[in-house]
PDB file of N, CA and C in Angstrom:
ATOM      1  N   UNK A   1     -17.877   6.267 -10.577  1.00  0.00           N
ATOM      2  CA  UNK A   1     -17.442   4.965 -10.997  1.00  0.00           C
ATOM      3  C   UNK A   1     -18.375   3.908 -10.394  1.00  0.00           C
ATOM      4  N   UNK A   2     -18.426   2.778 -11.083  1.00  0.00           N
ATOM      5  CA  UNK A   2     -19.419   2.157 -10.977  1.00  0.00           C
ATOM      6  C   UNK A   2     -18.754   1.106  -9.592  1.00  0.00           C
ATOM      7  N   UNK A   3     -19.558   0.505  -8.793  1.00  0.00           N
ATOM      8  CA  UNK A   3     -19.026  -0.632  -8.148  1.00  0.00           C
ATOM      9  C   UNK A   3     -18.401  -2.350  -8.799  1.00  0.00           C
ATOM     10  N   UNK A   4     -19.258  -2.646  -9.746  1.00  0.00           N
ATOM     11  CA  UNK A   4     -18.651  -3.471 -10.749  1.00  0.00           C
ATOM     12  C   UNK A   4     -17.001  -3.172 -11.204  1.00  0.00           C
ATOM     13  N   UNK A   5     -16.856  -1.382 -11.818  1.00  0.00           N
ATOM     14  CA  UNK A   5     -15.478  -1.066 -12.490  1.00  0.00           C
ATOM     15  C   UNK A   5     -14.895  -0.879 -11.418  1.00  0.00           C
ATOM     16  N   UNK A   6     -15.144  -0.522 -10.414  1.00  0.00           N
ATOM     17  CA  UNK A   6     -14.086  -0.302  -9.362  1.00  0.00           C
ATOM     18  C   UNK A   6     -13.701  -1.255  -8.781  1.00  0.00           C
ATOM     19  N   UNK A   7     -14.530  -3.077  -8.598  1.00  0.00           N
ATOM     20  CA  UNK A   7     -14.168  -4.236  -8.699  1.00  0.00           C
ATOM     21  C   UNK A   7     -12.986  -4.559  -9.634  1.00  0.00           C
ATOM     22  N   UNK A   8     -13.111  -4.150 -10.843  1.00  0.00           N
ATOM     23  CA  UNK A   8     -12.285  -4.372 -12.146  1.00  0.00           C
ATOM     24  C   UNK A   8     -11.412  -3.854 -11.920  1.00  0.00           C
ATOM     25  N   UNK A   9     -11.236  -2.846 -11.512  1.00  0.00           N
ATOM     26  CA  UNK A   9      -9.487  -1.547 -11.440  1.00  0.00           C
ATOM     27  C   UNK A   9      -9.237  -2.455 -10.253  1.00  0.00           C
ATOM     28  N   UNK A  10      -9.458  -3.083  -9.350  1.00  0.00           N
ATOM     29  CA  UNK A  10      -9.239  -3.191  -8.174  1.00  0.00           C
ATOM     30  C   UNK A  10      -8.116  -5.084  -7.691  1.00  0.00           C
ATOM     31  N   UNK A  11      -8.856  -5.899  -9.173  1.00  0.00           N
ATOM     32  CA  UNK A  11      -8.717  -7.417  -9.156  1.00  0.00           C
ATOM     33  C   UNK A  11      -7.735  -6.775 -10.170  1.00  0.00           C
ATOM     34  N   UNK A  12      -7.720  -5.943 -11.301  1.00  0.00           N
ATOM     35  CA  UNK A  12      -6.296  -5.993 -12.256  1.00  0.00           C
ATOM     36  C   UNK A  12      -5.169  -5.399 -11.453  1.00  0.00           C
ATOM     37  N   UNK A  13      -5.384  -4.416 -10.085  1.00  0.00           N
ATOM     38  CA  UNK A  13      -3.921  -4.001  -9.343  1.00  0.00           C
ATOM     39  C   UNK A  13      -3.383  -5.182  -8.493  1.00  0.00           C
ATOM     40  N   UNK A  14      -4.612  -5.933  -7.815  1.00  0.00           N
ATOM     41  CA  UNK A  14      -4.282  -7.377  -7.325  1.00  0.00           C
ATOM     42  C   UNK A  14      -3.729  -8.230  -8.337  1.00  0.00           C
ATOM     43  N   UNK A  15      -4.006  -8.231  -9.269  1.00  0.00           N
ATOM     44  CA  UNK A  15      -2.871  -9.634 -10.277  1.00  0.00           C
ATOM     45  C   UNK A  15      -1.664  -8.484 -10.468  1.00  0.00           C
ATOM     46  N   UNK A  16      -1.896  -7.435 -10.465  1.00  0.00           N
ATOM     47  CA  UNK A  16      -0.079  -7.233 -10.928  1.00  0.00           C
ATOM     48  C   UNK A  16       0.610  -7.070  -9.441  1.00  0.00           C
ATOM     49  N   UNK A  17      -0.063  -6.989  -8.372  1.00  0.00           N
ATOM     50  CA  UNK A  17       0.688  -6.603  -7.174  1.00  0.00           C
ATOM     51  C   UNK A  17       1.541  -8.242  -6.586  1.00  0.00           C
ATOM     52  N   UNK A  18       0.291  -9.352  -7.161  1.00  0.00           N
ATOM     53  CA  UNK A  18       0.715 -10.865  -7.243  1.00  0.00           C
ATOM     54  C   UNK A  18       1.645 -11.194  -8.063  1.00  0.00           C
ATOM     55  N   UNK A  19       1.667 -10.562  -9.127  1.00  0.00           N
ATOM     56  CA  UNK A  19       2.902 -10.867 -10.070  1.00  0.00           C
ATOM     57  C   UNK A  19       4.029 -10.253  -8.904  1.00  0.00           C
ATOM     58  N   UNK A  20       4.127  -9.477  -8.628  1.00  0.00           N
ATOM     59  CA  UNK A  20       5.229  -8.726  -7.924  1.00  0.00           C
ATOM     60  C   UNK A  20       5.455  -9.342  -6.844  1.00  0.00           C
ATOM     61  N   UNK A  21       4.942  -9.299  -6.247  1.00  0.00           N
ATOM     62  CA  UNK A  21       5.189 -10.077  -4.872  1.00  0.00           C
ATOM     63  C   UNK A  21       5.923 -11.669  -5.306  1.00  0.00           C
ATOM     64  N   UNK A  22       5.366 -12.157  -6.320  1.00  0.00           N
ATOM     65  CA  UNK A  22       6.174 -13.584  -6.812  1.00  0.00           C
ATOM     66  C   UNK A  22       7.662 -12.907  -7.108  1.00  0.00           C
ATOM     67  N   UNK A  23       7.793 -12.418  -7.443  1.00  0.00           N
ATOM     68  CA  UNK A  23       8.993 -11.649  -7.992  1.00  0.00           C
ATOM     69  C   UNK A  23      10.015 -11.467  -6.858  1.00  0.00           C
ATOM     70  N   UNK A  24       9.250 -10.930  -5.552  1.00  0.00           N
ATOM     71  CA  UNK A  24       9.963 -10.230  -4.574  1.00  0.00           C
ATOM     72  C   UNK A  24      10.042 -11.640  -3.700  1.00  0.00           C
ATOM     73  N   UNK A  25       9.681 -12.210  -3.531  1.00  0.00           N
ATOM     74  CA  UNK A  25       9.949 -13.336  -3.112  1.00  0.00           C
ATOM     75  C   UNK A  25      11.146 -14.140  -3.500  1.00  0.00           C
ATOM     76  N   UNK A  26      10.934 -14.930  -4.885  1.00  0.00           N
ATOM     77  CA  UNK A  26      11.943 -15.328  -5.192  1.00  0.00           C
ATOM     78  C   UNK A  26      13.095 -15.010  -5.194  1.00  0.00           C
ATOM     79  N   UNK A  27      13.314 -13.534  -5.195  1.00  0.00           N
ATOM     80  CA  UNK A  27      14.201 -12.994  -5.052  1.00  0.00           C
ATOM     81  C   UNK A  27      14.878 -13.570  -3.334  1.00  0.00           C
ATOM     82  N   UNK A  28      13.987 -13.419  -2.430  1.00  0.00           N
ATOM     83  CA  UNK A  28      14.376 -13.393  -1.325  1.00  0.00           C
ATOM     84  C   UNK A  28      14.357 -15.534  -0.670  1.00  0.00           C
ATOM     85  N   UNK A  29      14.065 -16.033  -1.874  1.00  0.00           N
ATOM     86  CA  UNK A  29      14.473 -17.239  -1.877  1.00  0.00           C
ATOM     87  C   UNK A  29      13.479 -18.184  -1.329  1.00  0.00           C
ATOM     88  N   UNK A  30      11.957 -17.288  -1.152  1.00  0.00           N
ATOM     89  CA  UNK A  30      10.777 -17.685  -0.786  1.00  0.00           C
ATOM     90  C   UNK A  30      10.124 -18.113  -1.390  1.00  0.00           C
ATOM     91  N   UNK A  31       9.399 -19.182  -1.118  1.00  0.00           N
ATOM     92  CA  UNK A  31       8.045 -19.985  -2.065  1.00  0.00           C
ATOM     93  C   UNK A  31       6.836 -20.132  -1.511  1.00  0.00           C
ATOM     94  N   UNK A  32       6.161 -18.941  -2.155  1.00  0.00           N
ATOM     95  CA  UNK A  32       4.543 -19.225  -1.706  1.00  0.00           C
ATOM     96  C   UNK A  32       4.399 -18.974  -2.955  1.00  0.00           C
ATOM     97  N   UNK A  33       2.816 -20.004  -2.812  1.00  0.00           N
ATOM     98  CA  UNK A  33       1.695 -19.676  -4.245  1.00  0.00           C
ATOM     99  C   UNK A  33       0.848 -18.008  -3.913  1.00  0.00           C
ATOM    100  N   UNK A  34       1.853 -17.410  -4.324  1.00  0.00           N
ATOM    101  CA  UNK A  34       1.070 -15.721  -4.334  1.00  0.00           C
ATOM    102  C   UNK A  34       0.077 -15.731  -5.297  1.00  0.00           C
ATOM    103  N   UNK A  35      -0.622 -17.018  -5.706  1.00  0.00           N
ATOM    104  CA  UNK A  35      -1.689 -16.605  -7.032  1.00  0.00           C
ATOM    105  C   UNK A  35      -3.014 -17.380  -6.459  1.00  0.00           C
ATOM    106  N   UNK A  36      -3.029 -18.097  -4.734  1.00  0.00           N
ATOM    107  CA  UNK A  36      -4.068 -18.658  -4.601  1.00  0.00           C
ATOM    108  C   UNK A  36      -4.416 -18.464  -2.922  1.00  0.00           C
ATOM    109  N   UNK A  37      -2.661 -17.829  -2.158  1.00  0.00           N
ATOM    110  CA  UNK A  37      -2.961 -17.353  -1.355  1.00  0.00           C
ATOM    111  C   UNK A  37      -4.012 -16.239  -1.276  1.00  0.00           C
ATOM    112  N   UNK A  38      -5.046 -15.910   0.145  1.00  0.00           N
ATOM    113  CA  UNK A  38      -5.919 -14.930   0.396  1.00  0.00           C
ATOM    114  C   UNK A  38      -4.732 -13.766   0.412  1.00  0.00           C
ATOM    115  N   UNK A  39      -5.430 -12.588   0.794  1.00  0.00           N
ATOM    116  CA  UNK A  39      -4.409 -10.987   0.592  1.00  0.00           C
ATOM    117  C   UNK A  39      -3.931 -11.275   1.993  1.00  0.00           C
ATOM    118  N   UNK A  40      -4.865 -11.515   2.878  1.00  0.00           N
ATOM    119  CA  UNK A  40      -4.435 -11.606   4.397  1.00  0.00           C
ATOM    120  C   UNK A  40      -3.252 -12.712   4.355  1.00  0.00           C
ATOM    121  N   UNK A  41      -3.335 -13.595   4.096  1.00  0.00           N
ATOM    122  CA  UNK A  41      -2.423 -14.603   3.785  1.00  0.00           C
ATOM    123  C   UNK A  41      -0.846 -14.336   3.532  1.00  0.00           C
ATOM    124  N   UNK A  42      -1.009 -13.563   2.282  1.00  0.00           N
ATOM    125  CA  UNK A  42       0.092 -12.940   1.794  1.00  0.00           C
ATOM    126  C   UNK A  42       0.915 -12.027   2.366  1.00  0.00           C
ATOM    127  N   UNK A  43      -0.044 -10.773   3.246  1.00  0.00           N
ATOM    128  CA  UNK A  43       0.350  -9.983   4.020  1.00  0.00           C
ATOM    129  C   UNK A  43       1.072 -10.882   5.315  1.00  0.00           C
ATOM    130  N   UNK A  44       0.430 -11.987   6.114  1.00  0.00           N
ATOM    131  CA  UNK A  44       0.632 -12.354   6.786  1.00  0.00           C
ATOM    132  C   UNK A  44       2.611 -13.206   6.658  1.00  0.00           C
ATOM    133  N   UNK A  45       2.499 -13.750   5.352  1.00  0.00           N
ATOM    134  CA  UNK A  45       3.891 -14.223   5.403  1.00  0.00           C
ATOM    135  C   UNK A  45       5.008 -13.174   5.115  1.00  0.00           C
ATOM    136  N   UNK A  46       4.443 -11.929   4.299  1.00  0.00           N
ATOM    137  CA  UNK A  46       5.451 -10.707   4.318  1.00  0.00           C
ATOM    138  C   UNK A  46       5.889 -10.356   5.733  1.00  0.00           C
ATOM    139  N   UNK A  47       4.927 -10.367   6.171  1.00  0.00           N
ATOM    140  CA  UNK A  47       5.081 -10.395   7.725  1.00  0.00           C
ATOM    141  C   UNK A  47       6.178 -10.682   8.418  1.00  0.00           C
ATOM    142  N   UNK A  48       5.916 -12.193   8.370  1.00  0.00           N
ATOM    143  CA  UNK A  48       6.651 -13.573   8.885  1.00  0.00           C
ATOM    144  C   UNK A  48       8.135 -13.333   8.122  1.00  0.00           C
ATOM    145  N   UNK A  49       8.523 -13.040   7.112  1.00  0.00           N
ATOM    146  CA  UNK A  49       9.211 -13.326   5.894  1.00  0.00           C
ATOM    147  C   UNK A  49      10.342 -11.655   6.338  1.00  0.00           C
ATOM    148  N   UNK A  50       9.826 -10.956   7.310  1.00  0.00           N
ATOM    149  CA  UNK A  50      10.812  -9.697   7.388  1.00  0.00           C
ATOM    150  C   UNK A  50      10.338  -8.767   6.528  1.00  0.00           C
ATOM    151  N   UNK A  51       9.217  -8.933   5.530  1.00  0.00           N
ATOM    152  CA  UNK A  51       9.546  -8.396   4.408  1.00  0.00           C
ATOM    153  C   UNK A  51       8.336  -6.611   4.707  1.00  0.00           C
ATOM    154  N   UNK A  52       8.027  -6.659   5.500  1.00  0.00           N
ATOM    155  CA  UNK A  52       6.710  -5.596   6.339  1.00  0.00           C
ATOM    156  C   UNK A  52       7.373  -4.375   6.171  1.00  0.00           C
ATOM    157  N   UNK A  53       8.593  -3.901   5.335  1.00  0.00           N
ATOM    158  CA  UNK A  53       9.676  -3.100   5.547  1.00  0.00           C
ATOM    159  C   UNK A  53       9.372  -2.308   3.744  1.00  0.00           C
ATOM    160  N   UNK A  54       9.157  -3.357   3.051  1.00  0.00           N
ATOM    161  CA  UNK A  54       8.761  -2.896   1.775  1.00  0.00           C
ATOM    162  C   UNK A  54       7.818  -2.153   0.974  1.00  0.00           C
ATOM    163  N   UNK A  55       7.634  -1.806   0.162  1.00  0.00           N
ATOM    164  CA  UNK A  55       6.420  -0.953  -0.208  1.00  0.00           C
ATOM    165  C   UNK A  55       5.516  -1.909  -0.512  1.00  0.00           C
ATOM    166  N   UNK A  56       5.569  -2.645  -1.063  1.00  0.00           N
ATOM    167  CA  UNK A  56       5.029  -3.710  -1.827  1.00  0.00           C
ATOM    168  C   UNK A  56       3.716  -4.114  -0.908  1.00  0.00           C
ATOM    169  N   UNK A  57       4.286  -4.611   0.839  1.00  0.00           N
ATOM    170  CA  UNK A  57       3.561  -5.015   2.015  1.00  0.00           C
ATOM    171  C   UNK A  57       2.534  -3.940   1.993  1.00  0.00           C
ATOM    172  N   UNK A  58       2.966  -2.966   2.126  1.00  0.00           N
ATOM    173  CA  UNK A  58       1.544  -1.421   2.397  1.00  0.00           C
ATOM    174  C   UNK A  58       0.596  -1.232   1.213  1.00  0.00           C
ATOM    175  N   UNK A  59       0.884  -1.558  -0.608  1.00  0.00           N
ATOM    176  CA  UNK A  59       0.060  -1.523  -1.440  1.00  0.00           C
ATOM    177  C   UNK A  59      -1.112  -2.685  -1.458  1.00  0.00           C
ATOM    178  N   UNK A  60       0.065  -3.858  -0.509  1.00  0.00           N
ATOM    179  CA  UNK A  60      -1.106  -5.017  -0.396  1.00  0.00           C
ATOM    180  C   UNK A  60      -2.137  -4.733   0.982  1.00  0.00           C
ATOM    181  N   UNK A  61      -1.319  -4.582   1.706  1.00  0.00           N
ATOM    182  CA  UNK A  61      -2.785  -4.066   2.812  1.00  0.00           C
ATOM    183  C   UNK A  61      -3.858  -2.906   2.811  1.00  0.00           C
ATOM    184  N   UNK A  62      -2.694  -1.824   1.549  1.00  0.00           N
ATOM    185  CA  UNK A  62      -4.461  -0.587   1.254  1.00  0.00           C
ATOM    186  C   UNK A  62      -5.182  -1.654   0.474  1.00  0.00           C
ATOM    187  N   UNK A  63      -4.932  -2.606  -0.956  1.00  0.00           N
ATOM    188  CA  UNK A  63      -5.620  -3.259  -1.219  1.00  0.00           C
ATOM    189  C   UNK A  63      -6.891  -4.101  -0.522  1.00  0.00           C
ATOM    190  N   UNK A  64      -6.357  -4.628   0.535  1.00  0.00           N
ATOM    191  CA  UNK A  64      -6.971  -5.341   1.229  1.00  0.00           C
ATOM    192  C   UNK A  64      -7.858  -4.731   1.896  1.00  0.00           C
ATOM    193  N   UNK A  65      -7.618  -3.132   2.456  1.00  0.00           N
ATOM    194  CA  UNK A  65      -8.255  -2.503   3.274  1.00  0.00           C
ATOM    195  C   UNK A  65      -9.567  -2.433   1.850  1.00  0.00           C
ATOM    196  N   UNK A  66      -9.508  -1.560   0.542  1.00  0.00           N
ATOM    197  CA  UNK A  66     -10.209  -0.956  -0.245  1.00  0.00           C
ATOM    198  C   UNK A  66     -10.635  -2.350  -0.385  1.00  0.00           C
ATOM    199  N   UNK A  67     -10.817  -3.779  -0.617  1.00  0.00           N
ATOM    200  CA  UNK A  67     -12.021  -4.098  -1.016  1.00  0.00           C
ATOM    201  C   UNK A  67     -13.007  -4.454   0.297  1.00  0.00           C
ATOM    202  N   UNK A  68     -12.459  -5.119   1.156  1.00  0.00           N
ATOM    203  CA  UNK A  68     -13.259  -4.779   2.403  1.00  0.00           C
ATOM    204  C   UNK A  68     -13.980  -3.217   2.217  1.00  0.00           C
ATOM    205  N   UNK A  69     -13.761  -2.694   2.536  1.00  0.00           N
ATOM    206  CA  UNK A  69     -14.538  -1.498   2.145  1.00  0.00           C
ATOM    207  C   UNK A  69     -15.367  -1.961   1.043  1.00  0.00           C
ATOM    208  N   UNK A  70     -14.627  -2.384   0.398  1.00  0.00           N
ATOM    209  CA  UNK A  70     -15.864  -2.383  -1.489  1.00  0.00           C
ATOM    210  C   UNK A  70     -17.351  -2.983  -0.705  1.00  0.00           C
ATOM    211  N   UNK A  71     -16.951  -4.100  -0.050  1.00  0.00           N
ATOM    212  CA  UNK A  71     -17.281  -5.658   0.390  1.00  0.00           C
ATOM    213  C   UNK A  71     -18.796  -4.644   1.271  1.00  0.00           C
ATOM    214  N   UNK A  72     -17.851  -4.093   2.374  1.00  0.00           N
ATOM    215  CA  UNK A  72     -18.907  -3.169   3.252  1.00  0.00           C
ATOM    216  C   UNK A  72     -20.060  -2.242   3.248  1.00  0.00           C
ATOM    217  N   UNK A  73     -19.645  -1.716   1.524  1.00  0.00           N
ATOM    218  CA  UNK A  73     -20.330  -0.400   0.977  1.00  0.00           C
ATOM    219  C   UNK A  73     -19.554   0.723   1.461  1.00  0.00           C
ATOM    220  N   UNK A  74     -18.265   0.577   2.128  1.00  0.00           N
ATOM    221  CA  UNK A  74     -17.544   2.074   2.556  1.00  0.00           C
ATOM    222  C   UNK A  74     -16.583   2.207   1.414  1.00  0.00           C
ATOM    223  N   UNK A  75     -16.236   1.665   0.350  1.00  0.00           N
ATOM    224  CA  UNK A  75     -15.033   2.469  -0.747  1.00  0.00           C
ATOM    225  C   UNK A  75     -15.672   3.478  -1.033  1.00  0.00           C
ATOM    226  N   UNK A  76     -14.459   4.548  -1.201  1.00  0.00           N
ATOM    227  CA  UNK A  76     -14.592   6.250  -1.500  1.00  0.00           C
ATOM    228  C   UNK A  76     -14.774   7.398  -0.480  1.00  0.00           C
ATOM    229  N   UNK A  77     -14.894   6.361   1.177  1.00  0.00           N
ATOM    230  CA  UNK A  77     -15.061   7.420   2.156  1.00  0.00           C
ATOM    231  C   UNK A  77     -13.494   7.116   2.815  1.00  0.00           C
ATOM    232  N   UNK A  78     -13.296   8.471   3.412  1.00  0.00           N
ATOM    233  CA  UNK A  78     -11.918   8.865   3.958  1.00  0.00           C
ATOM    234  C   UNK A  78     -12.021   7.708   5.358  1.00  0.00           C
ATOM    235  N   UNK A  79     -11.169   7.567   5.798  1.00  0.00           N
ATOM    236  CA  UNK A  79     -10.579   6.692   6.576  1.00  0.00           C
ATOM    237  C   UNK A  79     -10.916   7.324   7.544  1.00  0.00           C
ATOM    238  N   UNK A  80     -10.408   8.783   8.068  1.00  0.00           N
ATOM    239  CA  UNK A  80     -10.542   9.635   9.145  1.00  0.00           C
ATOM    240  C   UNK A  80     -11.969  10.215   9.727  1.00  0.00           C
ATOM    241  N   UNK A  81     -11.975  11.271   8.212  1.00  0.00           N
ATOM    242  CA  UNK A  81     -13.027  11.894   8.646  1.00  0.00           C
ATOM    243  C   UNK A  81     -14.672  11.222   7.990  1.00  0.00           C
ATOM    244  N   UNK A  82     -14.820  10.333   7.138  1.00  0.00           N
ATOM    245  CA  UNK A  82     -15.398   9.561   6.464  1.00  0.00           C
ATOM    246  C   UNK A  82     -15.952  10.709   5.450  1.00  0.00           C
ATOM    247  N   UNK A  83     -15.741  11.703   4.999  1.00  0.00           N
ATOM    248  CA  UNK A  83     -16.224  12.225   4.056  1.00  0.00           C
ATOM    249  C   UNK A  83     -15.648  11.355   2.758  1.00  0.00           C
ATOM    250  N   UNK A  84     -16.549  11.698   1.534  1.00  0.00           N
ATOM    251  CA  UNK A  84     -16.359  11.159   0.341  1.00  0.00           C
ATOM    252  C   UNK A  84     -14.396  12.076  -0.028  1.00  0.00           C
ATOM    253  N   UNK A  85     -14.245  10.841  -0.780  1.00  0.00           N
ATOM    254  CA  UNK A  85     -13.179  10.525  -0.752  1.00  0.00           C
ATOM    255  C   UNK A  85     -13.264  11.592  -2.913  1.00  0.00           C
ATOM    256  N   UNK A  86     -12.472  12.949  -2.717  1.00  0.00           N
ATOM    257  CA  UNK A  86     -12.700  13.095  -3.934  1.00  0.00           C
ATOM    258  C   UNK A  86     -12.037  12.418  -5.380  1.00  0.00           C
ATOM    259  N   UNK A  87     -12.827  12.415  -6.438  1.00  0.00           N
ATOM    260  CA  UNK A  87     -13.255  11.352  -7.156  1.00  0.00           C
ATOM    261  C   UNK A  87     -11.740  11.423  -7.799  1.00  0.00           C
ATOM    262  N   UNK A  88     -10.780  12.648  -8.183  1.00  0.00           N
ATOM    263  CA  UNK A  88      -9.762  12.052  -9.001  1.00  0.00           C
ATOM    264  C   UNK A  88      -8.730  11.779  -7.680  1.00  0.00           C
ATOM    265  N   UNK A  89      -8.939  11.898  -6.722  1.00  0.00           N
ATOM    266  CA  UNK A  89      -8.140  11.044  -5.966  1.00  0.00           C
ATOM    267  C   UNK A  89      -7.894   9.762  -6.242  1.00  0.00           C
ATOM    268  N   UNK A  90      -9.420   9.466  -6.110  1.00  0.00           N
ATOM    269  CA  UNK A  90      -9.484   7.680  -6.540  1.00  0.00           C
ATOM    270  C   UNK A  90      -9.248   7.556  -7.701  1.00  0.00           C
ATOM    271  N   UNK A  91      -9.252   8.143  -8.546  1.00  0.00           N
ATOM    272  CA  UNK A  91      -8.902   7.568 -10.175  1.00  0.00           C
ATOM    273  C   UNK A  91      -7.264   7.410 -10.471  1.00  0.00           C
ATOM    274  N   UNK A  92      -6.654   8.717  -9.435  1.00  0.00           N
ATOM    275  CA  UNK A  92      -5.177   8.252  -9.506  1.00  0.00           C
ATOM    276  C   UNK A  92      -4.487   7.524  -8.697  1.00  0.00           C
ATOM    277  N   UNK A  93      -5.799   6.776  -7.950  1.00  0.00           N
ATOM    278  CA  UNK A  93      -4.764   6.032  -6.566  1.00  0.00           C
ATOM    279  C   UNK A  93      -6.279   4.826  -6.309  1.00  0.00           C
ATOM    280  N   UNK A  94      -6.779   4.261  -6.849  1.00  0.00           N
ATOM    281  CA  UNK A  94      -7.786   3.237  -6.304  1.00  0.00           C
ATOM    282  C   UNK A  94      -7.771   2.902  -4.766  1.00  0.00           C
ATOM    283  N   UNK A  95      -6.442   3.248  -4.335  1.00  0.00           N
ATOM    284  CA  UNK A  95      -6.605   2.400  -3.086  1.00  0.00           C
ATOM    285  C   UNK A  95      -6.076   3.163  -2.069  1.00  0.00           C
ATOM    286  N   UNK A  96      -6.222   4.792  -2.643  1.00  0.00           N
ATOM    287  CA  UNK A  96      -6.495   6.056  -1.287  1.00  0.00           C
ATOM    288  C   UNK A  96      -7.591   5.904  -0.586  1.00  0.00           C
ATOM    289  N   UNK A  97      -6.874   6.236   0.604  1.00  0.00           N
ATOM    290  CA  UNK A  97      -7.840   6.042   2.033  1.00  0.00           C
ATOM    291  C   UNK A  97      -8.267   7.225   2.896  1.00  0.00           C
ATOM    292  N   UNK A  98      -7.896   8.664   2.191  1.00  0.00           N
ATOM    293  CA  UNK A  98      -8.325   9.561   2.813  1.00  0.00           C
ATOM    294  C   UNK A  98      -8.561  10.886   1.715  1.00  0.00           C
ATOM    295  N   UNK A  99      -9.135  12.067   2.150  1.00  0.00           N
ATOM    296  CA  UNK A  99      -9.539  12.724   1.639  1.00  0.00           C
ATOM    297  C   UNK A  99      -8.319  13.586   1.563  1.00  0.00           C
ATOM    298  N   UNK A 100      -8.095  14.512   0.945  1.00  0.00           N
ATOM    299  CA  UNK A 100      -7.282  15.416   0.494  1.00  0.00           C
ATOM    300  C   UNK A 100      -6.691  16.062   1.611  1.00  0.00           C
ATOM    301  N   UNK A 101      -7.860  16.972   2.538  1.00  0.00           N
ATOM    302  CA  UNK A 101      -7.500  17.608   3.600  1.00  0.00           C
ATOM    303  C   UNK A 101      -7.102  16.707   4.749  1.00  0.00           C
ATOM    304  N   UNK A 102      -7.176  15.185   5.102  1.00  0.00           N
ATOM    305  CA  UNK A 102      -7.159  14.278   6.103  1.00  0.00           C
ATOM    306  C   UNK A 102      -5.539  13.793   5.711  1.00  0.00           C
ATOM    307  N   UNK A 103      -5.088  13.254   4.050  1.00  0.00           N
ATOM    308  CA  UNK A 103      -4.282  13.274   3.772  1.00  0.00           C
ATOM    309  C   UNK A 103      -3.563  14.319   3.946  1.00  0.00           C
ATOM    310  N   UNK A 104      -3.410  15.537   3.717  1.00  0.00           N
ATOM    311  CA  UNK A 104      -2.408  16.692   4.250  1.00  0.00           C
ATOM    312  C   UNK A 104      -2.216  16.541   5.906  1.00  0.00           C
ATOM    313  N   UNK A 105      -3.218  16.398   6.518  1.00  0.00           N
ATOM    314  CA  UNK A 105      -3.160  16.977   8.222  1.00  0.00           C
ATOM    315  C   UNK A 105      -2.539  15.399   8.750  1.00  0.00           C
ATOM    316  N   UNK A 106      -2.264  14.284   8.201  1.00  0.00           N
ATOM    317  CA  UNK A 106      -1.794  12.306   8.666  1.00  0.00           C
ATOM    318  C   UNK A 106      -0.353  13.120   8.211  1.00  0.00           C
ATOM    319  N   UNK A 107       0.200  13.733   6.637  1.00  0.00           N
ATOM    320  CA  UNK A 107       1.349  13.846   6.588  1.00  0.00           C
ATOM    321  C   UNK A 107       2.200  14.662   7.244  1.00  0.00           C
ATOM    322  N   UNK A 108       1.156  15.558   7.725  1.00  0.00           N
ATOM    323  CA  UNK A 108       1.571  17.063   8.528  1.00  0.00           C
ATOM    324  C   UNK A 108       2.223  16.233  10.266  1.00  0.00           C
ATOM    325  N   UNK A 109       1.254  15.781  10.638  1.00  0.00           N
ATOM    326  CA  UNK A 109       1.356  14.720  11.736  1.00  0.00           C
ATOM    327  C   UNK A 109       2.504  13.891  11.990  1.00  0.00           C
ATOM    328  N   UNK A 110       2.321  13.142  10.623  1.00  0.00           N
ATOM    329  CA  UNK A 110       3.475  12.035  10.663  1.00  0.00           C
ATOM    330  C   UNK A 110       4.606  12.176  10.285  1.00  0.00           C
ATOM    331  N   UNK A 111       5.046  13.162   9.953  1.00  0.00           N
ATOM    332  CA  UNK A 111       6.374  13.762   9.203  1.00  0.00           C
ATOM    333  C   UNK A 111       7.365  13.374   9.575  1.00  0.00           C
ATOM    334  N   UNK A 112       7.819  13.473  11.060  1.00  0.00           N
ATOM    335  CA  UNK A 112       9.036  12.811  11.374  1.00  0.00           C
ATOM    336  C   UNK A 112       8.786  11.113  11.599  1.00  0.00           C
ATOM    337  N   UNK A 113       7.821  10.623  11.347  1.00  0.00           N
ATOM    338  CA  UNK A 113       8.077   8.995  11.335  1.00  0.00           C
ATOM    339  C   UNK A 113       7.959   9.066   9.911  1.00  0.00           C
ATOM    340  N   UNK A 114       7.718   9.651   8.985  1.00  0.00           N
ATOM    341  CA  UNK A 114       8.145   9.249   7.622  1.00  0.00           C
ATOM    342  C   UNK A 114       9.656  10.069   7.156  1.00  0.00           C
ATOM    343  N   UNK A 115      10.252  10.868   7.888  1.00  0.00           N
ATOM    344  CA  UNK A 115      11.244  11.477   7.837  1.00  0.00           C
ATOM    345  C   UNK A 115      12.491  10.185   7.788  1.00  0.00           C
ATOM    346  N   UNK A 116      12.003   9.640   9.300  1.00  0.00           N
ATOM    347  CA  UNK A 116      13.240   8.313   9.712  1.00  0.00           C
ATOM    348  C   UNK A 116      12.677   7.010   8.853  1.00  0.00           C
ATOM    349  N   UNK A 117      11.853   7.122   8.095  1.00  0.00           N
ATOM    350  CA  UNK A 117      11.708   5.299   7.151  1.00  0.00           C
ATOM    351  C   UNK A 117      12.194   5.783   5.937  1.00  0.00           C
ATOM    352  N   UNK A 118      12.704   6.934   5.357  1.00  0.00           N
ATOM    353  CA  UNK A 118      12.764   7.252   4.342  1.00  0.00           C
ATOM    354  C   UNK A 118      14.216   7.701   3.993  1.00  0.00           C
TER     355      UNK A 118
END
């Protein structure tokens, strides 16, 4: 994938993750401009807002993590072990951060702290 299209997959999950987050907000009786705030920004009042509890908060910070990366030249390497990140990973998840085997051995690891959030 090209760096340009992976820009493109990357700004269309950011406008719908902004649509959502407007959504989840209002709901919670909050008013920010989620369409001009930075990602850090946004993350930062989910933050503030209690809201760090949601899924919504973690799709916006892999976001944030994957274009930094874009930004760096590191999108597509694993988080852990920095090997390339295989390719339909990323096609079904733009904003996976680890490789297959790094992903198995974080869930293997983390099991009972995702046991008790879940």
């Amino acid at each position: 994938m090209s760096r340009s299209h992976i820009r493109h997959e990357l700004s269309m999950l950011e406008a719908s993750l902004r649509k959502e987050l407007g959504a989840l907000l209002a709901l919670h009786q909050i008013t920010v401009d989620t369409q001009h705030l930075s990602l850090t920004a946004l993350i930062d009042e989910m933050t503030a807002s209690k809201l760090a509890d949601e899924p919504l908060f973690i799709k916006l910070t892999q976001l944030d993590a994957a274009l930094c990366q874009l930004d760096l030249g590191l999108y597509g390497l694993c988080a852990d072990c920095e090997a390339d990140i295989e390719s339909d990973r990323l096609n079904a998840n733009p904003l996976e951060q680890r490789c297959t085997q790094c992903a198995a051995d974080y869930a293997h690891e983390h099991r009972h702290e995702l046991r008790l959030t879940h």
